[in-house]
C-alpha atoms as a PDB file:
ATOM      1  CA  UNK A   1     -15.304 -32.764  26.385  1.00  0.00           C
ATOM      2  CA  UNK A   2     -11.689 -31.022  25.192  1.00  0.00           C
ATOM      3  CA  UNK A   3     -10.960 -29.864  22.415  1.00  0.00           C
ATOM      4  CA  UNK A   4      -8.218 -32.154  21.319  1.00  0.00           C
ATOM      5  CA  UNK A   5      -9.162 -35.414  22.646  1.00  0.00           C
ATOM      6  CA  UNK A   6      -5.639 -36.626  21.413  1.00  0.00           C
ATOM      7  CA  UNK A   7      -1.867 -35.007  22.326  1.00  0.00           C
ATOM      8  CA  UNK A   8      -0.303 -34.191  19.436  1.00  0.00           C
ATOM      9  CA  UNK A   9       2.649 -36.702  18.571  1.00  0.00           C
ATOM     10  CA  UNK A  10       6.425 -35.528  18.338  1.00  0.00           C
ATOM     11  CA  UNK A  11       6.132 -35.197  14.287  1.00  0.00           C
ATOM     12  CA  UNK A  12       3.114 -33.334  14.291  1.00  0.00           C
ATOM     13  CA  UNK A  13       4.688 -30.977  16.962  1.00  0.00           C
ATOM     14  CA  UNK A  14       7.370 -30.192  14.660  1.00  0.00           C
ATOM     15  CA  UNK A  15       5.780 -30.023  11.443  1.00  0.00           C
ATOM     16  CA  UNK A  16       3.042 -27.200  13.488  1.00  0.00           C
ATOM     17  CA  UNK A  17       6.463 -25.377  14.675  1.00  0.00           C
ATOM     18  CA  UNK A  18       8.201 -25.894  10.664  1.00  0.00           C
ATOM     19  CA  UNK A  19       4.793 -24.429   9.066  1.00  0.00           C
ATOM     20  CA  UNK A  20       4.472 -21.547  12.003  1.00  0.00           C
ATOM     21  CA  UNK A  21       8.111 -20.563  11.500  1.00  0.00           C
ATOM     22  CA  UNK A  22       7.588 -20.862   7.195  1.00  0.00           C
ATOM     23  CA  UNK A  23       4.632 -18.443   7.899  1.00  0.00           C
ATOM     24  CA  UNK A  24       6.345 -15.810  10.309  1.00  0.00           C
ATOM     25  CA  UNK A  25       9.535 -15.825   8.066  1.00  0.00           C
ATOM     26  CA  UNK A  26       7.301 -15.321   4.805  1.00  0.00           C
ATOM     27  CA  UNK A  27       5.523 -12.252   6.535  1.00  0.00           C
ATOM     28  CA  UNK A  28       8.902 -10.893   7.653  1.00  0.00           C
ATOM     29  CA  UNK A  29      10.127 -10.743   4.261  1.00  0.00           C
ATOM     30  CA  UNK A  30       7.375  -9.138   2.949  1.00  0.00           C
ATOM     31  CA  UNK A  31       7.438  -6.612   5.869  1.00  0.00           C
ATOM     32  CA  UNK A  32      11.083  -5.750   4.797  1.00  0.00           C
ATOM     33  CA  UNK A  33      10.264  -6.071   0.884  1.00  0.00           C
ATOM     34  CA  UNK A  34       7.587  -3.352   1.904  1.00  0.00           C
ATOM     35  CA  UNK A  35       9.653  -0.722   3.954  1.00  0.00           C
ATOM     36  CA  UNK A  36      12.337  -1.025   1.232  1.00  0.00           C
ATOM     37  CA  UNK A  37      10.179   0.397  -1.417  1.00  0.00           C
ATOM     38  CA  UNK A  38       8.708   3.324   0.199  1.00  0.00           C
ATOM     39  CA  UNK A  39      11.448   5.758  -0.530  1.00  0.00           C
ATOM     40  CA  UNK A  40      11.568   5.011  -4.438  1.00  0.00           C
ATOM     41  CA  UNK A  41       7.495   5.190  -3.698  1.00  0.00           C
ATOM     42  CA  UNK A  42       7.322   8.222  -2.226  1.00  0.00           C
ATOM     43  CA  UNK A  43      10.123   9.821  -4.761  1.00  0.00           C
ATOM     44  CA  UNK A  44       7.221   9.413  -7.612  1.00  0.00           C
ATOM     45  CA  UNK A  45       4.569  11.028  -5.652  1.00  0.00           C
ATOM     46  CA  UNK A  46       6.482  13.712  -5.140  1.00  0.00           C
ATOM     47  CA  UNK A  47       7.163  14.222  -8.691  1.00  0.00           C
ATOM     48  CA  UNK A  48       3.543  13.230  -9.459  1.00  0.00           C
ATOM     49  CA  UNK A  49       2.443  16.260  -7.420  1.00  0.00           C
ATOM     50  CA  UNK A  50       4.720  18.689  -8.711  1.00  0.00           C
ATOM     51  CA  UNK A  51       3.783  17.877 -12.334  1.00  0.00           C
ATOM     52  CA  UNK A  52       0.255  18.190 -11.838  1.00  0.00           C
ATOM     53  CA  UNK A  53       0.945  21.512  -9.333  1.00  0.00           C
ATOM     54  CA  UNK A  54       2.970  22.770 -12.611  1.00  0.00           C
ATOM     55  CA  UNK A  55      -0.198  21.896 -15.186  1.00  0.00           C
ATOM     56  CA  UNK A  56      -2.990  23.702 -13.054  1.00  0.00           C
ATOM     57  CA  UNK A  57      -0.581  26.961 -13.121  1.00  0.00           C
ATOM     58  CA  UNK A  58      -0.433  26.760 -16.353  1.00  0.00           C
ATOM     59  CA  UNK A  59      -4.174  25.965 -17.068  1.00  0.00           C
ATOM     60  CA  UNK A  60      -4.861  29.240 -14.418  1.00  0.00           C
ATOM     61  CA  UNK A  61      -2.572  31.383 -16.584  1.00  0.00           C
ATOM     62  CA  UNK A  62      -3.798  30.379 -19.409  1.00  0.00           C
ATOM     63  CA  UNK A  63      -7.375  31.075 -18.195  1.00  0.00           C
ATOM     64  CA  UNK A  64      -6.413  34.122 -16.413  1.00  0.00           C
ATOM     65  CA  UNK A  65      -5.380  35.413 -20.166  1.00  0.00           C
ATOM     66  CA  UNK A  66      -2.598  37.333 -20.973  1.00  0.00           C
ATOM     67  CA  UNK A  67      -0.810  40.152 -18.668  1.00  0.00           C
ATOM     68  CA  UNK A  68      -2.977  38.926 -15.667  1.00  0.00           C
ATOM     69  CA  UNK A  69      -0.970  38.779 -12.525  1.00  0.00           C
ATOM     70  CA  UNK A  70      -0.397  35.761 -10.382  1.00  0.00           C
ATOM     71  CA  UNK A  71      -2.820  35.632  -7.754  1.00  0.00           C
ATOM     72  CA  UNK A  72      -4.957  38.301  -9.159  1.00  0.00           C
ATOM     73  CA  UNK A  73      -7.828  36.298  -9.527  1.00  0.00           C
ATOM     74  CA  UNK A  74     -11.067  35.960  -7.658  1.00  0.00           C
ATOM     75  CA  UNK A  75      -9.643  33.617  -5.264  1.00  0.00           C
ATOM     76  CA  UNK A  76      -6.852  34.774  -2.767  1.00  0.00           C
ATOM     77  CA  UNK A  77      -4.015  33.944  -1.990  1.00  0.00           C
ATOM     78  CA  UNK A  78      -3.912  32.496   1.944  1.00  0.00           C
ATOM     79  CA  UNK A  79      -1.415  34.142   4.612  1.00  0.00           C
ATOM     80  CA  UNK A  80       2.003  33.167   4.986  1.00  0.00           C
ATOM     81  CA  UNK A  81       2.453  31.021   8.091  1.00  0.00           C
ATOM     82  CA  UNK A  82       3.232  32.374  11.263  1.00  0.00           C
ATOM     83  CA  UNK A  83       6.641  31.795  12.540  1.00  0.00           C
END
């Protein structure tokens, strides 16, 4: 026994190829929708980050009290890279 007992006529041939084609141009689009809004994406992160970067500095000074260095506290600060 097959699978399709029946060949598919002309019209249903072309509506399968119209819906297939609808489908892979609907998923393109959203591909390129997608890849367009990563910069703008990535632009808030960034500035995300740096905000909340900025608020723990100024919760560890505040914490650290007044006339306490940076980086004096009990944790230290890690090597600088090696180049």
């Amino acid at each position: 026994m097959s699978w399709l007992q029946y060949a598919a006529t002309r019209r249903q041939r072309a509506a399968t190829a119209c819906l297939f084609l609808t489908g892979a141009a609907l998923i393109a689009a959203a591909a390129r929708l997608s890849y367009a809004n990563i910069e703008p994406q990535r632009a808030k992160a960034a500035q995300r980050r740096k905000v909340l970067e900025d608020f723990i500095a100024r919760k560890r000074a505040a914490v650290a009290g007044p006339g306490a260095e940076a980086g004096a506290g009990s944790h230290p600060q890690p090597d600088a890279p090696k180049t």
